[in-house]
C-alpha atoms as a PDB file:
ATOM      1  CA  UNK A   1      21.071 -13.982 -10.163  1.00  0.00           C
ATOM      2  CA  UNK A   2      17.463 -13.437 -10.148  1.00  0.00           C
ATOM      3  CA  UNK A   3      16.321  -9.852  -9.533  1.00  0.00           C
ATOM      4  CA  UNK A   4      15.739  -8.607  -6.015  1.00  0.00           C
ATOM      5  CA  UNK A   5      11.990  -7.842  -5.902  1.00  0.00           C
ATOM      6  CA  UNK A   6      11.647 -10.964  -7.956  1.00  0.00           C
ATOM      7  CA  UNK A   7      13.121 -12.756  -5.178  1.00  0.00           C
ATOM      8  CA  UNK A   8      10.537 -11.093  -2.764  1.00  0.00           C
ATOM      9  CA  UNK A   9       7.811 -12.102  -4.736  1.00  0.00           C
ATOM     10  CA  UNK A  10       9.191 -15.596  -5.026  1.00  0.00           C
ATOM     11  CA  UNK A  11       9.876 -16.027  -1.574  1.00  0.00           C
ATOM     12  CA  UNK A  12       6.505 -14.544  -0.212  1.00  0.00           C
ATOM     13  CA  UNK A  13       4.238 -15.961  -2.753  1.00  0.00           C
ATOM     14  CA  UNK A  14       1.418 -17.408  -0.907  1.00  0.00           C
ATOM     15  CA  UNK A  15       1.144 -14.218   1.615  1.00  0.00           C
ATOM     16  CA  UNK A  16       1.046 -12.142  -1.316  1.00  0.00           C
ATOM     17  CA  UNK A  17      -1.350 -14.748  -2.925  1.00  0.00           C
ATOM     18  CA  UNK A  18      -3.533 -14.379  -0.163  1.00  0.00           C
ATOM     19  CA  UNK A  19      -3.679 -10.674   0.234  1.00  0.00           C
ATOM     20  CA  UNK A  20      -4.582  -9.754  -3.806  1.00  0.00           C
ATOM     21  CA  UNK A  21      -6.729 -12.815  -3.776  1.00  0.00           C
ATOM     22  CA  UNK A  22      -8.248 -11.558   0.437  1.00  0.00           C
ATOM     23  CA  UNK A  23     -12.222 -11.644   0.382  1.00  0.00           C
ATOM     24  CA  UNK A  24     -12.112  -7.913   0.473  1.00  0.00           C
ATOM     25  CA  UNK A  25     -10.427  -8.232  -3.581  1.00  0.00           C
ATOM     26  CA  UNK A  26     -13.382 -10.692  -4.297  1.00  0.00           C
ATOM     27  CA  UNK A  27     -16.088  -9.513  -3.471  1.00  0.00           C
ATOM     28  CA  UNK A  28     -14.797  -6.189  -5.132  1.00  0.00           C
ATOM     29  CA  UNK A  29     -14.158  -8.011  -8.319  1.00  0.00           C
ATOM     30  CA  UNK A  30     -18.099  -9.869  -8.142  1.00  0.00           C
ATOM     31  CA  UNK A  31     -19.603  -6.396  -6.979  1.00  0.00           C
ATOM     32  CA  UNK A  32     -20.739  -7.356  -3.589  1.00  0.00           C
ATOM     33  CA  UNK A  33     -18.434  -5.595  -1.090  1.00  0.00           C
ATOM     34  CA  UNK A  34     -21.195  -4.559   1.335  1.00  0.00           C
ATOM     35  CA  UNK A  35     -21.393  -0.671   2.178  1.00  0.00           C
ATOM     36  CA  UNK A  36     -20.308  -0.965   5.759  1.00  0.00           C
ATOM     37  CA  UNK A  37     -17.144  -3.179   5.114  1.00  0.00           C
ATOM     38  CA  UNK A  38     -16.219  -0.321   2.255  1.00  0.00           C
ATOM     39  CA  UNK A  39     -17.200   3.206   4.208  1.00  0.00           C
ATOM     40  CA  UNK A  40     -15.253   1.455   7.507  1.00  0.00           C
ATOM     41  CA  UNK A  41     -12.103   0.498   5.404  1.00  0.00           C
ATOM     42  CA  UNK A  42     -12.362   4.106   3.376  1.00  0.00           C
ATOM     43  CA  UNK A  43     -11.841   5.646   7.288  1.00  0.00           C
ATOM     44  CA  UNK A  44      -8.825   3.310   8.207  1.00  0.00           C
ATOM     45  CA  UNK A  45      -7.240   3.363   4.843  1.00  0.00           C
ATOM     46  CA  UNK A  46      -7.985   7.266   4.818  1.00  0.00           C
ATOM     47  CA  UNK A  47      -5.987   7.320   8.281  1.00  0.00           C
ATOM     48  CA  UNK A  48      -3.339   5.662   7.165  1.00  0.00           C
ATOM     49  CA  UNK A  49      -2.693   7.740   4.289  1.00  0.00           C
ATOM     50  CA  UNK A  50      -1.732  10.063   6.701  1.00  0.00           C
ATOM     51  CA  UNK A  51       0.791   7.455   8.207  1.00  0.00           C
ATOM     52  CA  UNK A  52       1.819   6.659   4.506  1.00  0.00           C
ATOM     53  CA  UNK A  53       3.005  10.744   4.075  1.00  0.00           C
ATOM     54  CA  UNK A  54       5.375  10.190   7.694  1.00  0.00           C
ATOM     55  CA  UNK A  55       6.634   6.980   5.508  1.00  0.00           C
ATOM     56  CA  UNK A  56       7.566   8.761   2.562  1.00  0.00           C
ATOM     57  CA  UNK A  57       9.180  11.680   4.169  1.00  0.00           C
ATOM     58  CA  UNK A  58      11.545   9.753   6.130  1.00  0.00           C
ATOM     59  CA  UNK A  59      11.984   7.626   3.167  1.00  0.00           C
ATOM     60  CA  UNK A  60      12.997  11.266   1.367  1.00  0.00           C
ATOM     61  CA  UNK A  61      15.517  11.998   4.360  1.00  0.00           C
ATOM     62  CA  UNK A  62      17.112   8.975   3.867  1.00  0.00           C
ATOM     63  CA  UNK A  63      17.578   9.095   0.006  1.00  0.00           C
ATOM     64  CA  UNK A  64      20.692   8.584  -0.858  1.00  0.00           C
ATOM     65  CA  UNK A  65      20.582  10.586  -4.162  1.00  0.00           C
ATOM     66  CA  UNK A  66      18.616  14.012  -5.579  1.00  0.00           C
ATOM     67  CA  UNK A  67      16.748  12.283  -7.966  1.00  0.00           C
ATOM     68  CA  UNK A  68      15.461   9.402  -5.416  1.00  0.00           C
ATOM     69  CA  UNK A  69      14.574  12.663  -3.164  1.00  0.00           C
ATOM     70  CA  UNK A  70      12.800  14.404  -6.421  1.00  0.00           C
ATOM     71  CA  UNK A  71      10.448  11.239  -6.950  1.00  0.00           C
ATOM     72  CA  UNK A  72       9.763  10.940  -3.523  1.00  0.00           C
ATOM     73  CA  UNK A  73       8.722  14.466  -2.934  1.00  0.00           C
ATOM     74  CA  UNK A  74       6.547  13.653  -5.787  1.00  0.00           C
ATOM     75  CA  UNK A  75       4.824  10.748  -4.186  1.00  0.00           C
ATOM     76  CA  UNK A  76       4.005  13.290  -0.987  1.00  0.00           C
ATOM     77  CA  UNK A  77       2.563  15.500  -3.448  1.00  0.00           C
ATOM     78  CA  UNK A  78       0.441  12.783  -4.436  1.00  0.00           C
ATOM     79  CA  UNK A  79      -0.650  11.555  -1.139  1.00  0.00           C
ATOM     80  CA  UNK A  80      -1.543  15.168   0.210  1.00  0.00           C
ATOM     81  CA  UNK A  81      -3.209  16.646  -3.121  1.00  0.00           C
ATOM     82  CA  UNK A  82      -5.063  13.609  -4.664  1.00  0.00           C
ATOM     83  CA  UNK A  83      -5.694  11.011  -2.012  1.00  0.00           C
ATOM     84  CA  UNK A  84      -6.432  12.968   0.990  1.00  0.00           C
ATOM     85  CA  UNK A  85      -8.595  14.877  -1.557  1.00  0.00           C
ATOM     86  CA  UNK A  86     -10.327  11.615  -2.578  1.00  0.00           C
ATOM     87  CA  UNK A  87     -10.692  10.738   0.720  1.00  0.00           C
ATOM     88  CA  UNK A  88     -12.341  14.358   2.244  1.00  0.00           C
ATOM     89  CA  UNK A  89     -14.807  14.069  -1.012  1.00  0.00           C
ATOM     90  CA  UNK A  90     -15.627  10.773  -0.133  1.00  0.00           C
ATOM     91  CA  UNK A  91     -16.399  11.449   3.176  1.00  0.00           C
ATOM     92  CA  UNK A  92     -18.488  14.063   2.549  1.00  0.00           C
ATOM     93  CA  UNK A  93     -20.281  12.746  -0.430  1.00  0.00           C
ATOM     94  CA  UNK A  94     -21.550   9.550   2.088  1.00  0.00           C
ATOM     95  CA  UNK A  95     -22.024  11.294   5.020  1.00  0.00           C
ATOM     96  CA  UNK A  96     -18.812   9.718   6.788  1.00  0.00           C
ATOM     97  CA  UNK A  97     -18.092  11.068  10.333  1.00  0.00           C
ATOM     98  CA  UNK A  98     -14.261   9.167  10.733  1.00  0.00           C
ATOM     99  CA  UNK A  99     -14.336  10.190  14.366  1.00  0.00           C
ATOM    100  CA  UNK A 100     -17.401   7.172  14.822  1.00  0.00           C
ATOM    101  CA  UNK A 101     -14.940   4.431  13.900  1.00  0.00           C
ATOM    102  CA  UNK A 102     -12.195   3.153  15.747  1.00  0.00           C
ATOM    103  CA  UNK A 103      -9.249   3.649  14.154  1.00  0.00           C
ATOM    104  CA  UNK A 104      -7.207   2.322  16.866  1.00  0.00           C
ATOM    105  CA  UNK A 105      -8.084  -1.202  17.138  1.00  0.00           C
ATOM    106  CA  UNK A 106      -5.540  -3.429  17.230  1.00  0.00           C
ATOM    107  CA  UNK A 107      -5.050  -4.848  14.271  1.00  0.00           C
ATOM    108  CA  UNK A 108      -5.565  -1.346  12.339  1.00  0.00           C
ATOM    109  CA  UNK A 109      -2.949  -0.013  14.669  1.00  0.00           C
ATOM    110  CA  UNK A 110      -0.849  -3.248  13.911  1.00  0.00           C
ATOM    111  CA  UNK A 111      -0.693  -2.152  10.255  1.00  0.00           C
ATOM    112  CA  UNK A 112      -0.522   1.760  10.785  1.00  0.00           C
ATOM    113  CA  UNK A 113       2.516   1.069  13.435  1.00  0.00           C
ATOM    114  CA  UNK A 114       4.246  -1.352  11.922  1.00  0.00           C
ATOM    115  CA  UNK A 115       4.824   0.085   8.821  1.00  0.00           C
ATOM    116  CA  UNK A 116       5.809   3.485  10.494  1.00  0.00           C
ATOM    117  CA  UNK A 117       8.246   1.333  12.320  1.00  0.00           C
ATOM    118  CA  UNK A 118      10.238   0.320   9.457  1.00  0.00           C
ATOM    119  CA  UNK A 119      10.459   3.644   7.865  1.00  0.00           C
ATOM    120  CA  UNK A 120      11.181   5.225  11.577  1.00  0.00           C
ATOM    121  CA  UNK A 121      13.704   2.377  12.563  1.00  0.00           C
ATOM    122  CA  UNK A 122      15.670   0.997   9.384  1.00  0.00           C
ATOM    123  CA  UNK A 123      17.383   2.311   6.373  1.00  0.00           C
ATOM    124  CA  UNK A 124      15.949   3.601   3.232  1.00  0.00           C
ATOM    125  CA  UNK A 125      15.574  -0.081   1.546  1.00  0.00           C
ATOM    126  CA  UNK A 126      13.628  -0.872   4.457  1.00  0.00           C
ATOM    127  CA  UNK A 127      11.184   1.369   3.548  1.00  0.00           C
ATOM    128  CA  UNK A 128      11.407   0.868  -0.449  1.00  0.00           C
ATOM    129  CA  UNK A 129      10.933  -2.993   0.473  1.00  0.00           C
ATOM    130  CA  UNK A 130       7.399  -2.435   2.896  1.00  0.00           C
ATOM    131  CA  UNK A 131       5.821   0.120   0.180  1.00  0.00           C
ATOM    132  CA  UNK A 132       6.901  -2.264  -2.756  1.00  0.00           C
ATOM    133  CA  UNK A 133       5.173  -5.034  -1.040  1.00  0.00           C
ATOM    134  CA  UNK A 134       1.631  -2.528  -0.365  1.00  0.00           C
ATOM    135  CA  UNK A 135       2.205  -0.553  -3.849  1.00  0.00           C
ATOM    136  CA  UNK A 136       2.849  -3.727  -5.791  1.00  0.00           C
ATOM    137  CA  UNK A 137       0.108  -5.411  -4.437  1.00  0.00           C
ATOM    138  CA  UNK A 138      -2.081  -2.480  -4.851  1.00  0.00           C
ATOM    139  CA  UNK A 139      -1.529  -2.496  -8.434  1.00  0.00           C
ATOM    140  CA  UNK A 140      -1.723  -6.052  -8.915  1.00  0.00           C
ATOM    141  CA  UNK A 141      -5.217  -6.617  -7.562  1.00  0.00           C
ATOM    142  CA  UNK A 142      -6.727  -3.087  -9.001  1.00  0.00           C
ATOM    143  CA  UNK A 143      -5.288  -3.667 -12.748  1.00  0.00           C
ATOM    144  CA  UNK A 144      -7.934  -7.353 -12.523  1.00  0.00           C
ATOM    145  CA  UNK A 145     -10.128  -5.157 -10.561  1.00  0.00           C
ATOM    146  CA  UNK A 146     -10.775  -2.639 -12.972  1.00  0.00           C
ATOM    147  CA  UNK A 147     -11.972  -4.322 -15.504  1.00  0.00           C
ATOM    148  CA  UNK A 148     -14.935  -5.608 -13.529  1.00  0.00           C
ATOM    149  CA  UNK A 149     -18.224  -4.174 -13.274  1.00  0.00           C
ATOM    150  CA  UNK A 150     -18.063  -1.767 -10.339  1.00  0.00           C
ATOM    151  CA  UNK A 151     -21.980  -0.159  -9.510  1.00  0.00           C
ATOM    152  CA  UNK A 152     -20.602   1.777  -6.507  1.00  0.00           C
ATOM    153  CA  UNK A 153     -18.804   5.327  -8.513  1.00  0.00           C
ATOM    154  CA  UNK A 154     -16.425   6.054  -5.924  1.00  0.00           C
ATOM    155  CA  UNK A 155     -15.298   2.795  -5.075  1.00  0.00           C
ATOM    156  CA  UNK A 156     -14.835   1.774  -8.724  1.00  0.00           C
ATOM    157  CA  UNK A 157     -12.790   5.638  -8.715  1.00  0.00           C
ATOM    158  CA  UNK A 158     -10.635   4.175  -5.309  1.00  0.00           C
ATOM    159  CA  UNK A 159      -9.611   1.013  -8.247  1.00  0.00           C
ATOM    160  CA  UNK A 160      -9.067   2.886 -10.789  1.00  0.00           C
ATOM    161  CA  UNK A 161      -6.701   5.442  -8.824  1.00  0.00           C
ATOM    162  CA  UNK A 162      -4.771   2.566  -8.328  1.00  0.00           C
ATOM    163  CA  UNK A 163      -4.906   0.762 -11.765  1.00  0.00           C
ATOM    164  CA  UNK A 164      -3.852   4.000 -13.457  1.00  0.00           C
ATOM    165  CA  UNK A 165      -0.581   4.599 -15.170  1.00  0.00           C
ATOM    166  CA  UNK A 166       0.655   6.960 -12.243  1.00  0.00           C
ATOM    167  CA  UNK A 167       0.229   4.617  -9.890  1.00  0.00           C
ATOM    168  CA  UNK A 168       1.739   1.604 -11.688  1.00  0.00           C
ATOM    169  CA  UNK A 169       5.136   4.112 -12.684  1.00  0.00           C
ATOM    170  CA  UNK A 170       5.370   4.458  -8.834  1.00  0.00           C
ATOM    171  CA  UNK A 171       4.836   0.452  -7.725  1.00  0.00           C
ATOM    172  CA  UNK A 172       7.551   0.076 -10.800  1.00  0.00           C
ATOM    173  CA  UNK A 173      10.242   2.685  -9.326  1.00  0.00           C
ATOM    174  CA  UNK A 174       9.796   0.598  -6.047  1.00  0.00           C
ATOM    175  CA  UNK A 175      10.679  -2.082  -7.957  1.00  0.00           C
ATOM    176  CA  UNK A 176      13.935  -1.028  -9.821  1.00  0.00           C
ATOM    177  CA  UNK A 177      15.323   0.321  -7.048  1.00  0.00           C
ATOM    178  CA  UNK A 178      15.250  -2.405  -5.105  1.00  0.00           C
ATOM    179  CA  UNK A 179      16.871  -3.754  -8.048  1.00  0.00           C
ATOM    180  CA  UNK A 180      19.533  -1.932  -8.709  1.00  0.00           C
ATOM    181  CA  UNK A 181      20.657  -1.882  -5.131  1.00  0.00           C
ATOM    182  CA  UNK A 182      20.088  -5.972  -5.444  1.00  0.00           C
ATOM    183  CA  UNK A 183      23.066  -6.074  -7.935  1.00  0.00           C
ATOM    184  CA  UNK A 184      25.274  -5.921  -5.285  1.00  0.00           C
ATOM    185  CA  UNK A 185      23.719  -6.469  -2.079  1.00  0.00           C
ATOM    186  CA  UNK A 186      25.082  -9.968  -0.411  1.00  0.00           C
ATOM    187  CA  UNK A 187      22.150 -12.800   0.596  1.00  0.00           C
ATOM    188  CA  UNK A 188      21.678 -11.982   4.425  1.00  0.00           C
ATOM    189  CA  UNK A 189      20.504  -8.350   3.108  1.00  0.00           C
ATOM    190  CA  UNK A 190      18.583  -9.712   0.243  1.00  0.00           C
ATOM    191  CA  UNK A 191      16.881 -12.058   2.817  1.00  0.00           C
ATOM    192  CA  UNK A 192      16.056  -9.024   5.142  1.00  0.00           C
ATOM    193  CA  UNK A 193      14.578  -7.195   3.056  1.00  0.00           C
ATOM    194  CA  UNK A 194      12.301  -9.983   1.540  1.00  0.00           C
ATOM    195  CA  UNK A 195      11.372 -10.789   5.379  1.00  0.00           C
ATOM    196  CA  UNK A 196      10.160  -6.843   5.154  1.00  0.00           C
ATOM    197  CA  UNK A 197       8.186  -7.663   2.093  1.00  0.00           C
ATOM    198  CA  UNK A 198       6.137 -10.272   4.313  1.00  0.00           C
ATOM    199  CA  UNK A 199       5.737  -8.956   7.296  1.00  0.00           C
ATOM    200  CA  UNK A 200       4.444  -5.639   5.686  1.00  0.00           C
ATOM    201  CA  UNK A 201       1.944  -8.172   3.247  1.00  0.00           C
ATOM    202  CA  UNK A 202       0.560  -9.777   6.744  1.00  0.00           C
ATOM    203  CA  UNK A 203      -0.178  -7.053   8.228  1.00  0.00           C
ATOM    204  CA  UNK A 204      -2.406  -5.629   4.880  1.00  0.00           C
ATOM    205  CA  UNK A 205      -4.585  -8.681   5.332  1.00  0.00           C
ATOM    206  CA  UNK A 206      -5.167  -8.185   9.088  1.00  0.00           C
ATOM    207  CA  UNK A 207      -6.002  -4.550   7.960  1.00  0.00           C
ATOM    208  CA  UNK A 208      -8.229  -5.044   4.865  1.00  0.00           C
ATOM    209  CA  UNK A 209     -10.171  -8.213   7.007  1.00  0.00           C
ATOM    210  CA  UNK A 210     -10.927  -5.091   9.969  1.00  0.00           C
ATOM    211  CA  UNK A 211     -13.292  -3.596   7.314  1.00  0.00           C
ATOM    212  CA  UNK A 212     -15.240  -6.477   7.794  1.00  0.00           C
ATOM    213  CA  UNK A 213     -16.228  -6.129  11.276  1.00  0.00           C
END
């Protein structure tokens, strides 16, 4: 039986397709992201961030085991320490008042609220399943990314934070433990959880195409 976050990938392939290869990637990758689209997404994705540290923590309630709660607690550490940080520097270093943009549009609420939703509402694979899909992704498009020539320092450091080996040993322990608990999970689950996959990949490319306008 093919692996569970295989399947995910399989079964959402051109969502996923179109998120890591969403204008937003491009024009990354060819140096040409204008300044507005980045400082507007650095304020939404900054807000979420926030969101993402309510995801994790209910994902660390509903661990089943010490050493899923352990990594977890790590991954808050992570959000709150390094990319708040990166985020308050940022800010700062371009003059960025947050409170100018409006974070609650709709389809930047969409993303924030949905997500929160399936951490809040479902079980602790629901929640593995939504941050593989924006983790996995993350990785994906940063590691091609990364390589490119980047003029703008702190958005090339944004990439890299996301193309580095900390980052990709946290988009892989997504990924096993969705596999392991695959092994013996029937095909209605298996489906369910690939159904979070998408749903949590659509709503990234309604949020990374707000930065735009």
């Amino acid at each position: 039986m093919v692996s569970l976050s295989e399947q995910m990938l399989d079964e959402n392939r051109d969502v996923f397709e179109a998120m890591v290869r969403h204008r937003f990637v491009e024009d990354i990758k060819a140096d040409r992201l204008p300044n507005e689209a980045f400082e507007r997404y650095l304020v939404f994705e900054g807000a979420f961030v926030d969101t993402a540290i309510a995801i994790f923590s209910y994902a660390t309630a509903k661990a089943g085991t010490i050493k899923e709660k352990r990594w977890l607690i790590g991954v808050l550490d992570a959000l709150a320490n390094q990319q708040i940080a990166y985020f308050e520097k940022t800010f700062a270093a371009r003059a960025i008042d947050p409170a100018s943009y409006d974070t609650g549009r709709a389809d930047v609420a969409a993303f924030r609220e949905g997500m929160l939703a399936i951490a809040r509402d479902g079980g602790f694979l629901d929640t593995i399943a939504a941050m593989f899909a924006a983790e996995w992704m993350y990785w994906t498009w940063s590691t091609e990314a990364d390589r490119a020539a980047i003029s703008d320092p702190l958005l090339k450091e944004w990439v890299k934070l996301h193309a580095e080996p900390e980052f990709e040993a946290q988009a892989r322990w997504l990924k096993a433990v969705l596999d392991e608990a695959g092994e013996t999970m029937d095909l209605a689950e298996r489906k369910r959880l690939s159904a979070i996959f998408g749903r949590a990949q659509r709503l990234e490319i309604d949020f990374h195409e707000a930065a735009y306008s």
